[in-house]
C-alpha atoms as a PDB file:
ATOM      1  CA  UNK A   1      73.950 -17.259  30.956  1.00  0.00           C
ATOM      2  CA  UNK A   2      70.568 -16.375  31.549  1.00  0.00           C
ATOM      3  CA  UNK A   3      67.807 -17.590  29.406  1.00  0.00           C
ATOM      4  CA  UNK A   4      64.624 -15.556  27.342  1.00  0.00           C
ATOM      5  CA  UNK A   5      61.363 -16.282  28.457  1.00  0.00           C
ATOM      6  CA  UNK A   6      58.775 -14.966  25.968  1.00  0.00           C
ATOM      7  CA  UNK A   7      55.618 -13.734  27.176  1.00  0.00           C
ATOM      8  CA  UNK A   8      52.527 -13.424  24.789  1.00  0.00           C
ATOM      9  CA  UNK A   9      49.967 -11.853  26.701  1.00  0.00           C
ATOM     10  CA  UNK A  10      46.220 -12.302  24.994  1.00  0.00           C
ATOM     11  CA  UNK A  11      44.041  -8.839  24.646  1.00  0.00           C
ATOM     12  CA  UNK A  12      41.717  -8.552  27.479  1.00  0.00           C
ATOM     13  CA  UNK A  13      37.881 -10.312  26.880  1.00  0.00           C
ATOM     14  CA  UNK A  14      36.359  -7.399  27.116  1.00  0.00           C
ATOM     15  CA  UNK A  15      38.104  -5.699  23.593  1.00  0.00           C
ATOM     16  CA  UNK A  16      37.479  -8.923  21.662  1.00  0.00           C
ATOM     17  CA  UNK A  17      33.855  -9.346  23.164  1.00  0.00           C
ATOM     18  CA  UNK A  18      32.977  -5.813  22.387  1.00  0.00           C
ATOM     19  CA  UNK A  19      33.146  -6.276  18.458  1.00  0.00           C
ATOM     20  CA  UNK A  20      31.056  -9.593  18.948  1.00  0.00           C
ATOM     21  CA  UNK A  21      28.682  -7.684  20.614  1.00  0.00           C
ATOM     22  CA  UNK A  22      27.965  -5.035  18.637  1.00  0.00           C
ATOM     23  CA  UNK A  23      28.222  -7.331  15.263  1.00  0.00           C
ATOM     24  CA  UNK A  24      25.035  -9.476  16.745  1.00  0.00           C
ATOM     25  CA  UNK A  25      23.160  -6.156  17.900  1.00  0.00           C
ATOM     26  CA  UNK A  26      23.436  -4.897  14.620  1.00  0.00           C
ATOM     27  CA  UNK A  27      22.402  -8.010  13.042  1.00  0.00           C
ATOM     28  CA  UNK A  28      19.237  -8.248  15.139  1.00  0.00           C
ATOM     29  CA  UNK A  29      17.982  -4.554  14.538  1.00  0.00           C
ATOM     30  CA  UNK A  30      18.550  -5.570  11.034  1.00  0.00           C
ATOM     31  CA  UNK A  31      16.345  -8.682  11.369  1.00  0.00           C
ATOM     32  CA  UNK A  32      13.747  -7.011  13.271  1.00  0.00           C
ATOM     33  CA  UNK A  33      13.439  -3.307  11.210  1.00  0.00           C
ATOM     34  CA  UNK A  34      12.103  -5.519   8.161  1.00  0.00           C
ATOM     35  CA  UNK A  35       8.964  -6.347  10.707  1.00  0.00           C
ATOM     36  CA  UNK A  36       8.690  -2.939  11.749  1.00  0.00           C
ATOM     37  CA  UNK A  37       8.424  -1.851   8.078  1.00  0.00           C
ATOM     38  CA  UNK A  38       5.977  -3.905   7.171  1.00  0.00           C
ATOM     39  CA  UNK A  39       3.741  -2.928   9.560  1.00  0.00           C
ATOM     40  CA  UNK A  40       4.714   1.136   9.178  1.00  0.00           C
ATOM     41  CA  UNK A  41       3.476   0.413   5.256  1.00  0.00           C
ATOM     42  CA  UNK A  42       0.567  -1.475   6.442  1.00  0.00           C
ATOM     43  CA  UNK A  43      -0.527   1.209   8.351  1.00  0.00           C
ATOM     44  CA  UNK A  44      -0.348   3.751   5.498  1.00  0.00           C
ATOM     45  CA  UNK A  45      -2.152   1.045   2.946  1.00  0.00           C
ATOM     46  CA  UNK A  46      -4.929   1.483   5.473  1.00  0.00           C
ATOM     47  CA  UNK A  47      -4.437   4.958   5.800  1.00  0.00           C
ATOM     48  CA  UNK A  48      -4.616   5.871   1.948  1.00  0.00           C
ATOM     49  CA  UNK A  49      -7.333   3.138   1.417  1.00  0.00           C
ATOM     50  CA  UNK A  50     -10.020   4.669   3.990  1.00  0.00           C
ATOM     51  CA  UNK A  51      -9.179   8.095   2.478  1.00  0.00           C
ATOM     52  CA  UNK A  52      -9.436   7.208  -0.932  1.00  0.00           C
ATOM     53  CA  UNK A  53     -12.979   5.548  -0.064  1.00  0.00           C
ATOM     54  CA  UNK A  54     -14.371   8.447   1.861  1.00  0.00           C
ATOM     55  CA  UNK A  55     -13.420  10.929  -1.072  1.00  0.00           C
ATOM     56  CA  UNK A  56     -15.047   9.010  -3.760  1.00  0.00           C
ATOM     57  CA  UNK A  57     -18.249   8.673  -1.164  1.00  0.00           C
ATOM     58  CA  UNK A  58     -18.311  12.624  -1.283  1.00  0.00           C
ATOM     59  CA  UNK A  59     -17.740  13.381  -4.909  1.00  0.00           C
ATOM     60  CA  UNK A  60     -21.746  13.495  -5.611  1.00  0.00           C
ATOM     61  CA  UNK A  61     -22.691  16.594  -7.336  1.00  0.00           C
ATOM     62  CA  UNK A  62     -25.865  17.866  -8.288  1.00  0.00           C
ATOM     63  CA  UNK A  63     -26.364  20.712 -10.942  1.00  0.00           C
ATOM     64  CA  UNK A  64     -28.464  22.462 -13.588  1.00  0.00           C
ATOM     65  CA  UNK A  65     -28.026  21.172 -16.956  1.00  0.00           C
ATOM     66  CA  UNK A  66     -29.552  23.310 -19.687  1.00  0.00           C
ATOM     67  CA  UNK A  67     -31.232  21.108 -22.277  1.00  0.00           C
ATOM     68  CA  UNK A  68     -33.063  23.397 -24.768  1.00  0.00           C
ATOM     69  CA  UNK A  69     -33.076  27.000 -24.034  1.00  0.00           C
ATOM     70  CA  UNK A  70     -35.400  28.134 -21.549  1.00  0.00           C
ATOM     71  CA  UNK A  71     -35.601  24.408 -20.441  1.00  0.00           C
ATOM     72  CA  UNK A  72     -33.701  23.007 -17.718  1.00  0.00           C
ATOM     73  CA  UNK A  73     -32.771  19.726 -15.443  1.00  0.00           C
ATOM     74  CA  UNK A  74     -31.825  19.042 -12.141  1.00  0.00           C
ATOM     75  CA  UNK A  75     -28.822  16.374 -12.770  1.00  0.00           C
ATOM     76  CA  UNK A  76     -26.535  14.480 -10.502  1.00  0.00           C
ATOM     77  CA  UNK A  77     -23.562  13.011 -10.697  1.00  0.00           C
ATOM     78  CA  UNK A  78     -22.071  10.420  -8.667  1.00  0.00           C
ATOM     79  CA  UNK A  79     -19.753   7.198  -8.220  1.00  0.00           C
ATOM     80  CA  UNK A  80     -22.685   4.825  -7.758  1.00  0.00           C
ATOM     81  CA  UNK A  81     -23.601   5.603 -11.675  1.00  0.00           C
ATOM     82  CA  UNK A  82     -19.973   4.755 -12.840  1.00  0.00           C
ATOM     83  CA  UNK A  83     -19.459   0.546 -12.610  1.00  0.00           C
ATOM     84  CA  UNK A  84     -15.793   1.026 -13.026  1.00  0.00           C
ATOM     85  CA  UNK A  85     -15.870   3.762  -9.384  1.00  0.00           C
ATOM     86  CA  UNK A  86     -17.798   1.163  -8.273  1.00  0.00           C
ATOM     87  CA  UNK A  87     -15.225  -1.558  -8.562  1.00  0.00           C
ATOM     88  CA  UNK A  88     -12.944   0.169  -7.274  1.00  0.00           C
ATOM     89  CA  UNK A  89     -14.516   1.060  -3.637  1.00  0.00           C
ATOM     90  CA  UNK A  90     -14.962  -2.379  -3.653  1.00  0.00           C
ATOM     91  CA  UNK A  91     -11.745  -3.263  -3.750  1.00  0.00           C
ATOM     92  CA  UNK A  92     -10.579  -0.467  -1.725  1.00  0.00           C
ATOM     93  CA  UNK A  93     -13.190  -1.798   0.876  1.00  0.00           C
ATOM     94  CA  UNK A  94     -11.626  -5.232   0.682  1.00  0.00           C
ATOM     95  CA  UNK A  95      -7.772  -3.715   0.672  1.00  0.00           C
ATOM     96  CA  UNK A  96      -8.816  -1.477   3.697  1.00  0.00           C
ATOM     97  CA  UNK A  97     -10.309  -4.546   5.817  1.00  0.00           C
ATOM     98  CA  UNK A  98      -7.147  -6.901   4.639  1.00  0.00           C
ATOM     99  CA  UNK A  99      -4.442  -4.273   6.103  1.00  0.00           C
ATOM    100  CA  UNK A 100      -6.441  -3.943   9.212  1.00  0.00           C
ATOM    101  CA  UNK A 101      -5.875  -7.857   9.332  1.00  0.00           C
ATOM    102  CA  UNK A 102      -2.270  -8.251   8.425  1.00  0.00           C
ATOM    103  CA  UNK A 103      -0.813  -4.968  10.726  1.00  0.00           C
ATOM    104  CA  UNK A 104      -2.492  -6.998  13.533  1.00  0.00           C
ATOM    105  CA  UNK A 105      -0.730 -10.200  12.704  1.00  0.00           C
ATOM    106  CA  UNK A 106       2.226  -8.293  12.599  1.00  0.00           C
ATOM    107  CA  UNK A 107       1.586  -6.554  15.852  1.00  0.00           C
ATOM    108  CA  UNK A 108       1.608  -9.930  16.658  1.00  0.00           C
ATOM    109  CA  UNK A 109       4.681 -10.965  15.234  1.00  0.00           C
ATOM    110  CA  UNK A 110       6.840  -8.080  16.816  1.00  0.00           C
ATOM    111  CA  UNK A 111       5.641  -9.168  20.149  1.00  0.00           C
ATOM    112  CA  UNK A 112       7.395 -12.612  19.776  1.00  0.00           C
ATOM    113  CA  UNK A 113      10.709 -13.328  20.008  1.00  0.00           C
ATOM    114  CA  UNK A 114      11.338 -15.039  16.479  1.00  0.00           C
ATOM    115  CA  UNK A 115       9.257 -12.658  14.351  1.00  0.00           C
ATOM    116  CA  UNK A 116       7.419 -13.426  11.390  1.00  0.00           C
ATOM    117  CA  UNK A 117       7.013 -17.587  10.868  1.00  0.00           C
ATOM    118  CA  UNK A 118       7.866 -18.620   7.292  1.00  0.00           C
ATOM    119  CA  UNK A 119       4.192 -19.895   6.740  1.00  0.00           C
ATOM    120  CA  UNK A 120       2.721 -16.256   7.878  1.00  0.00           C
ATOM    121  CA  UNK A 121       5.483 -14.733   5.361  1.00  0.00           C
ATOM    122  CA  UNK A 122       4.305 -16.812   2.768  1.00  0.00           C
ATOM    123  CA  UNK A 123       0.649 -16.280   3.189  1.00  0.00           C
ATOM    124  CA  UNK A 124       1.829 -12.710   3.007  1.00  0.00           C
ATOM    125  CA  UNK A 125       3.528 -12.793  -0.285  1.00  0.00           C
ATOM    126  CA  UNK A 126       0.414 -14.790  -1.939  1.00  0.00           C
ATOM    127  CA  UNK A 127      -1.637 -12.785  -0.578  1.00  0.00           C
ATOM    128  CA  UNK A 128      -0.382  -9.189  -1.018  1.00  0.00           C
ATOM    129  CA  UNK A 129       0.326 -10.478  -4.928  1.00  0.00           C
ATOM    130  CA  UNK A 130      -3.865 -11.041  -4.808  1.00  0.00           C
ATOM    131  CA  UNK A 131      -4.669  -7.860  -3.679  1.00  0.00           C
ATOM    132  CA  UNK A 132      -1.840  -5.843  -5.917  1.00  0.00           C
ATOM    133  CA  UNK A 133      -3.784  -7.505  -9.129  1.00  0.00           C
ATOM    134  CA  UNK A 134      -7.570  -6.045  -7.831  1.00  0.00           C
ATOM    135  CA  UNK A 135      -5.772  -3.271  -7.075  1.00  0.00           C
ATOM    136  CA  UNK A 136      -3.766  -2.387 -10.079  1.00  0.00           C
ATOM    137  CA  UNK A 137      -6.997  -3.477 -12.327  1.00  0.00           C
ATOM    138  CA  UNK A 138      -9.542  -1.175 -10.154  1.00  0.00           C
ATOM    139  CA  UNK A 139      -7.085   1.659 -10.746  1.00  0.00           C
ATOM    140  CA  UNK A 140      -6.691   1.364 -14.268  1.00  0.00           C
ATOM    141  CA  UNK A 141     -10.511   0.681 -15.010  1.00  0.00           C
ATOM    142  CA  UNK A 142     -11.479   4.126 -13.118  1.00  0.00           C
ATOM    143  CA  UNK A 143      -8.433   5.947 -14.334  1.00  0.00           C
ATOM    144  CA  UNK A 144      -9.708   5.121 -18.046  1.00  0.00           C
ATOM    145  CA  UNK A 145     -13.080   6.365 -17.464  1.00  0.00           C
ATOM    146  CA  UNK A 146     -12.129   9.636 -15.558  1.00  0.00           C
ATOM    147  CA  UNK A 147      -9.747  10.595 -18.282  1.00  0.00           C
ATOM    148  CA  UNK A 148     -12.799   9.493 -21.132  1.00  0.00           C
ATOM    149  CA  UNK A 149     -14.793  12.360 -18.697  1.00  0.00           C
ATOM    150  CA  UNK A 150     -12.205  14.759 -18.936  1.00  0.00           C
ATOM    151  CA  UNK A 151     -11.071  14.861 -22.355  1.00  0.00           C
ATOM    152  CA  UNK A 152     -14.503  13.014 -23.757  1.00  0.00           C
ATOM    153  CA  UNK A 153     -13.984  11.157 -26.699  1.00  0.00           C
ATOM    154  CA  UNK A 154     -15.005  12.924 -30.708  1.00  0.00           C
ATOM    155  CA  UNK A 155     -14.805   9.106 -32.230  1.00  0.00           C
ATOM    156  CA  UNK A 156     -18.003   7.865 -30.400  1.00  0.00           C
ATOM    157  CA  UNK A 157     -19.755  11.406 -29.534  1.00  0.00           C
ATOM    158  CA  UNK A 158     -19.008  11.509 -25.725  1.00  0.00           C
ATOM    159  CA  UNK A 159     -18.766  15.061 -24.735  1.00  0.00           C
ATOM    160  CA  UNK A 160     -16.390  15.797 -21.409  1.00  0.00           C
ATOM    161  CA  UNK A 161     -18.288  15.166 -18.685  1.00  0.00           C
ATOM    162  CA  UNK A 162     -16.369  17.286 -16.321  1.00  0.00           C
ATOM    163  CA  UNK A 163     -16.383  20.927 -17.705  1.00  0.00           C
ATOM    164  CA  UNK A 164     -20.098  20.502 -15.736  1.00  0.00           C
ATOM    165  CA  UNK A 165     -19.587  18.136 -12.639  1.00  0.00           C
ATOM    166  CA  UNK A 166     -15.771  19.873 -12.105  1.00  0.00           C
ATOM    167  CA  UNK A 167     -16.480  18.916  -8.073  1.00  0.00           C
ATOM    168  CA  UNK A 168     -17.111  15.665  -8.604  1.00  0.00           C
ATOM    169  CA  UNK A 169     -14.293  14.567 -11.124  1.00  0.00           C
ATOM    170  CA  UNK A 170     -11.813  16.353  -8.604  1.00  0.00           C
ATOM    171  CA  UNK A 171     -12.406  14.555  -5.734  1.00  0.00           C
ATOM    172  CA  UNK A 172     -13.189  11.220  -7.959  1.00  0.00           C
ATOM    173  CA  UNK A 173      -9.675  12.361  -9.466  1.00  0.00           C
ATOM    174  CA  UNK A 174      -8.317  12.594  -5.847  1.00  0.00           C
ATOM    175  CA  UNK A 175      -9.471   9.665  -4.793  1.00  0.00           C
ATOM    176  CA  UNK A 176      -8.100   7.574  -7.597  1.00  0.00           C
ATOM    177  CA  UNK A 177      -4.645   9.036  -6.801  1.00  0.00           C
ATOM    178  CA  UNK A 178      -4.806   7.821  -3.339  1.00  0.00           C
ATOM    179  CA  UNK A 179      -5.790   4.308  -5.066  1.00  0.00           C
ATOM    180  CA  UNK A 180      -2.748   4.903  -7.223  1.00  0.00           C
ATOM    181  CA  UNK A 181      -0.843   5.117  -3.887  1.00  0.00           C
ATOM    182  CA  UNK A 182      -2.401   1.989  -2.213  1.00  0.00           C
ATOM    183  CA  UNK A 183      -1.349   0.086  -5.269  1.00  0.00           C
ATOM    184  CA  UNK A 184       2.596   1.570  -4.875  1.00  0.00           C
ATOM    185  CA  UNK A 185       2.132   0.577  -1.055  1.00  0.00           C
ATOM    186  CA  UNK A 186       0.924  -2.900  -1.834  1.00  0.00           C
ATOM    187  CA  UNK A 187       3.725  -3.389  -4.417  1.00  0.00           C
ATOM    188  CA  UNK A 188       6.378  -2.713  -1.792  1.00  0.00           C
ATOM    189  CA  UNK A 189       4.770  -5.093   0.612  1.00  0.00           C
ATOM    190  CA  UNK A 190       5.452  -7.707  -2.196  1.00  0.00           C
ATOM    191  CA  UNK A 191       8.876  -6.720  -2.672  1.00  0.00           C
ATOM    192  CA  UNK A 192       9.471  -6.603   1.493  1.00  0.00           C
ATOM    193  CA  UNK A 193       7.482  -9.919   1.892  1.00  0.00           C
ATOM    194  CA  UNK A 194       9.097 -11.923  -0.749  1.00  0.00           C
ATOM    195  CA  UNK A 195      12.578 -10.599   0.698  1.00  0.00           C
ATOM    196  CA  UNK A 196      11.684 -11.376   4.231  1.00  0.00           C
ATOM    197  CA  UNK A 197      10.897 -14.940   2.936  1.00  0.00           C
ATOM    198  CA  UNK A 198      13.922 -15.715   0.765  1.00  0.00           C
ATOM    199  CA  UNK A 199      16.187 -14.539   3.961  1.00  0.00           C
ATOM    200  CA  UNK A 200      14.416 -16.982   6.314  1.00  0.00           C
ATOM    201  CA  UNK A 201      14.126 -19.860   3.766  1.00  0.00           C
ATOM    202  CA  UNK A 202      18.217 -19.271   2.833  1.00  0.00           C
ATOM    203  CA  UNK A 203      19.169 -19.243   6.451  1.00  0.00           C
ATOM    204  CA  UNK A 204      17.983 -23.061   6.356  1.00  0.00           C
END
C-alpha cells in the first residue's frame, strides 16, 4: 500500500518580490513628487512676482489734461503717486527675493537623500503663512484703489481716473492680476507645506 506524499511548492521569489518592489517605488515617487512641486510653484511665485513688478514699473503715463478751455497741462500718472501701488511692489519685491531663497533650499533638499527636514518644513509653513498675509493685504489695498479709478466714486466727488490714463490703469490692472496670482501660488505652498509636515510628523 503505497503512501501520499504532499508536496506544497512556494511561488518563486521573484513573483512575490516583484509586488514589493513596485509597492516601495511607488511609495518613494510619491514621497519625493511633493518636493518637486514645491519647487515647480516656487518657481512660478517668482515668475509671476518679477512680472507683476516690471508691469507696474512701466505703467507711467504722461498726457494732456485740458483744464479751462484753451488752457492745458502736461500730467503724469504713475505708481510712485499711489501709496497703496506702492505697497504692493514692496511686497512683491520682498515675495520675489523670498522664492528665490526657498526654490534654492529646495534645490537643496532634492539633492539629499531624505528630502525636506521637518524644521525646514516648518519654517516653510510659518513662513509662507507671513508672506500670504502681505500678500493678500497688498492685493486688496491696490485692487480697491484701481477699481475707485475706474468707476470713481459720486459720494466724495472723485471722477474716474482712467477714462484719461487708460495705459496706465491697464498695465497697473495687469499687474495686480499677476499679484492676484502670486497670492493663489503662495496659498498652495501653505496647503503643500503644511501637508508635507503633518506626513513627516505622523510617520513618527
Amino acid at each position: 500500500m503505497g503512501s501520499h506524499v504532499s508536496v506544497t511548492t512556494s511561488p518563486p521569489p521573484a513573483a512575490t518580490e516583484q509586488p514589493e518592489k513596485q509597492s516601495a517605488v511607488l511609495s518613494q515617487y510619491k514621497n519625493n513628487s511633493h518636493p518637486v512641486v514645491d519647487l515647480a510653484l516656487r518657481l512660478f511665485l517668482f515668475i509671476t512676482s518679477l512680472v507683476a513688478i516690471i508691469v507696474m514699473l512701466i505703467s507711467k503715463q504722461t498726457k494732456l489734461i485740458q483744464v479751462t478751455p484753451g488752457h492745458a497741462v502736461l500730467l503724469t500718472g504713475k505708481f510712485s503717486y499711489i501709496p497703496s501701488f506702492i505697497y504692493l511692489i514692496t511686497a512683491l519685491s520682498v515675495v520675489c527675493l523670498y522664492s528665490i531663497i526657498t526654490g534654492a533650499l529646495s534645490v537643496l533638499a532634492l539633492m539629499k537623500p531624505g528630502g525636506i527636514s521637518t524644521k525646514l518644513q516648518f519654517h516653510f509653513v510659518m513662513f509662507d503663512a507671513l508672506l500670504l498675509g502681505i500678500m493678500a493685504s497688498a492685493t486688496g489695498a491696490a485692487t480697491g484703489v484701481a477699481y475707485t479709478g475706474i468707476k470713481g466714486n459720486s459720494h466724495t466727488g472723485w471722477n474716474k481716473m482712467c477714462t484719461t490714463y487708460d495705459s496706465f490703469c491697464f498695465r497697473a490692472a495687469a499687474s495686480i492680476l499677476l499679484s492676484l496670482i502670486s497670492s493663489i501660488t503662495i496659498l498652495l505652498l501653505v496647503l503643500l507645506s503644511t501637508h508635507m509636515l503633518y506626513k513627516k510628523t505622523t510617520r513618527r
